[in-house]
Protein backbone atom coordinates (compact mmCIF):
# COMPACT_ATOMS: atom_id res chain seq x y z
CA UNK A 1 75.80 21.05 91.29
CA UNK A 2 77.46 18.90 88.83
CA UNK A 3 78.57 19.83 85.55
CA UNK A 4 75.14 19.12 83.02
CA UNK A 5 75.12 16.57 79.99
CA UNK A 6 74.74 19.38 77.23
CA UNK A 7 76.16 19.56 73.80
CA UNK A 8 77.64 22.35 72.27
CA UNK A 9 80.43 24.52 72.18
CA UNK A 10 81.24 26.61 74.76
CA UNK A 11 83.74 30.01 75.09
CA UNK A 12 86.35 29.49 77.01
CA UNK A 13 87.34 32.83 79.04
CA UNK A 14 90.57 34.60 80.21
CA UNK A 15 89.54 36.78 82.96
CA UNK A 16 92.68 39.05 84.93
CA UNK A 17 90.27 38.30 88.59
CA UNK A 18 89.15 34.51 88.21
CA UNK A 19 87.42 34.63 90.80
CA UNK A 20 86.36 38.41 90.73
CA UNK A 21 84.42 37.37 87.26
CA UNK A 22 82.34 34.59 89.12
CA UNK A 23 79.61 37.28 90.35
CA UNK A 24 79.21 38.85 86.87
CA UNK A 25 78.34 35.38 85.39
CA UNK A 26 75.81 34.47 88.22
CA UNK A 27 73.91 38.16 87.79
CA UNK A 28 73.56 36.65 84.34
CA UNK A 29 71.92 33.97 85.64
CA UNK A 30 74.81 31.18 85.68
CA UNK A 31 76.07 29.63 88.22
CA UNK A 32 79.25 27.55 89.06
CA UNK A 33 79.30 23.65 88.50
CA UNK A 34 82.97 22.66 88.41
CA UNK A 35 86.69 23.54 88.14
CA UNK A 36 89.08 24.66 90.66
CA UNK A 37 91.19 27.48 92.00
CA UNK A 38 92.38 28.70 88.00
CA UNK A 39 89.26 27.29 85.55
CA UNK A 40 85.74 27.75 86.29
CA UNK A 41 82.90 26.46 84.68
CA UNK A 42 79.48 28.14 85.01
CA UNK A 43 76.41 26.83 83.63
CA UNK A 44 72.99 28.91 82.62
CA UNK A 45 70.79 29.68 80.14
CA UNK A 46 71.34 26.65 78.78
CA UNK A 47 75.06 26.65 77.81
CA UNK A 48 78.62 27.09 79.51
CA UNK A 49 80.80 29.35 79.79
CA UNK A 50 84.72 28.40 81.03
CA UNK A 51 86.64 30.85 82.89
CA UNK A 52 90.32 30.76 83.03
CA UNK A 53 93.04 32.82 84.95
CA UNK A 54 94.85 35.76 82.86
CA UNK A 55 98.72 35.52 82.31
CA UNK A 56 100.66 35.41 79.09
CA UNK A 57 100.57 34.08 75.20
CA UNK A 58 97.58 33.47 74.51
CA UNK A 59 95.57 34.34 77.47
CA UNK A 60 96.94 37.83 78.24
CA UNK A 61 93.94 40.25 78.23
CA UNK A 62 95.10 43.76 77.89
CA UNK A 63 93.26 46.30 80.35
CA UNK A 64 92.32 48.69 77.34
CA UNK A 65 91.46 46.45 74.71
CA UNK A 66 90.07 43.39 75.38
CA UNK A 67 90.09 41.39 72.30
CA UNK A 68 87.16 38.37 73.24
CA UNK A 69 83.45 38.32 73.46
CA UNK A 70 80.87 36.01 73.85
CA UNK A 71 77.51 35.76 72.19
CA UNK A 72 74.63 33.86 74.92
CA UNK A 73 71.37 33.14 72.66
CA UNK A 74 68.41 32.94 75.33
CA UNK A 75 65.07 33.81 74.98
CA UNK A 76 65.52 35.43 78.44
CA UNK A 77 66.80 38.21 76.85
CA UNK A 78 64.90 40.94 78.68
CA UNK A 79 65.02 39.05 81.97
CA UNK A 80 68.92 38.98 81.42
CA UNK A 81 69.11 43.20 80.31
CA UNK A 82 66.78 44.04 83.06
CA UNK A 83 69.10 42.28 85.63
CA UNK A 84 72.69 44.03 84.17
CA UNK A 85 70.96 47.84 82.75
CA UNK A 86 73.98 49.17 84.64
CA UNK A 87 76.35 47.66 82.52
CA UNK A 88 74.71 48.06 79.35
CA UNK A 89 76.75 49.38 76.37
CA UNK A 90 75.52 53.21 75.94
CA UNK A 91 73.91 53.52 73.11
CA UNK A 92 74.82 51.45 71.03
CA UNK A 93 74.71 48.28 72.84
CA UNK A 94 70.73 49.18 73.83
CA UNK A 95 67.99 46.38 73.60
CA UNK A 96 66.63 45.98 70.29
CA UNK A 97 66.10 44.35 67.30
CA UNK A 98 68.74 44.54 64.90
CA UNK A 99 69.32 44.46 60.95
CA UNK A 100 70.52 41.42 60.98
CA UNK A 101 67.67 39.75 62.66
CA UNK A 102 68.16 39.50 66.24
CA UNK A 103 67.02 41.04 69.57
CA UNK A 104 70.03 41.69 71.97
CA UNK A 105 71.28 44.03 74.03
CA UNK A 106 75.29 44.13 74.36
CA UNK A 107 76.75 44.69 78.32
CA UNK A 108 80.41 45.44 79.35
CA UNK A 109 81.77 42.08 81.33
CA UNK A 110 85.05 41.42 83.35
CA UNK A 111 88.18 43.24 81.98
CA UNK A 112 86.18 44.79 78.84
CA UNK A 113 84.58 41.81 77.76
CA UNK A 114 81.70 42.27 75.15
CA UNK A 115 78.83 40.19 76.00
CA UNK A 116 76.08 40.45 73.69
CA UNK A 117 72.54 38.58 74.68
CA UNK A 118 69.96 37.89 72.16
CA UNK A 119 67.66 35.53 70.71
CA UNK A 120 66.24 35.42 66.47
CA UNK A 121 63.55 38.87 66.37
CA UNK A 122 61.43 36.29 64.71
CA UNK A 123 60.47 34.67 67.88
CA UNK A 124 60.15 37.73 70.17
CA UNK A 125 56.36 38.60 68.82
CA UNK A 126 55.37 40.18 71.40
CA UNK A 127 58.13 43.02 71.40
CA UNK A 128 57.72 43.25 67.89
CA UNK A 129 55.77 46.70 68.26
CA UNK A 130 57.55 47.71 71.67
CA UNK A 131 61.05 47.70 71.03
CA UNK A 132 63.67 50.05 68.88
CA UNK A 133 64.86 48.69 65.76
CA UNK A 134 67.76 48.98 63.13
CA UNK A 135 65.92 47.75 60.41
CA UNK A 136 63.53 50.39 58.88
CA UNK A 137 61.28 47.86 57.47
């Protein structure tokens, strides 16, 4: 599959196992459209993420406290948490909507990596009644 014709701006992703992050990304629902043997690229839910191999400087990610995350707005959102409830962030990473106006659920990714996936609360009607909330109101 060849890399898509999107615009944006997309994380770019140290990761200690390259290739040990790739199957995390697809149960997401991406899947890989270029690179080589140290940067991937994986495409999905309409954006990219870029995966690079770990080492030092910069891209040194420390096995206790990994310092990057990465936000993915989809309206897939359930889809997505349904798929990865096993690496959901307990509790306070649970799907729902929160204060400051979004639906998302937060998972644990390769080496620590905060993931959060959400989309605006304003445009998931129907789990308007369904769903826990932060905001009282």
């Amino acid at each position: 599959m060849a890399i898509p014709h999107t615009v944006g701006a997309f994380a770019i992703i140290p990761s200690n196992n390259l290739l040990g992050a790739v199957p995390f990304w697809e149960r997401l629902g991406f899947a890989r459209t270029g690179g080589d043997d140290k940067y991937i690229i994986m495409t999905g839910c309409g954006c990219e993420v870029h995966l690079t191999q770990a080492g030092e400087g910069p891209w040194n990610v420390p096995e206790q406290s990994n310092p990057f995350g990465v936000f993915i707005r989809t309206p897939e959102v359930d889809a997505i948490a349904a798929r990865v409830d096993d690496l959901v962030i307990r509790p306070g990473g649970i799907l729902r909507h929160r204060e400051w106006g979004l639906y998302e659920v937060g998972v644990c990714g390769p080496d620590g990596l905060l993931v959060r996936i959400g989309w605006p609360s304003r445009l998931m009607q129907n789990h308007q009644k369904n769903v826990p909330t932060d905001n009282p109101s």
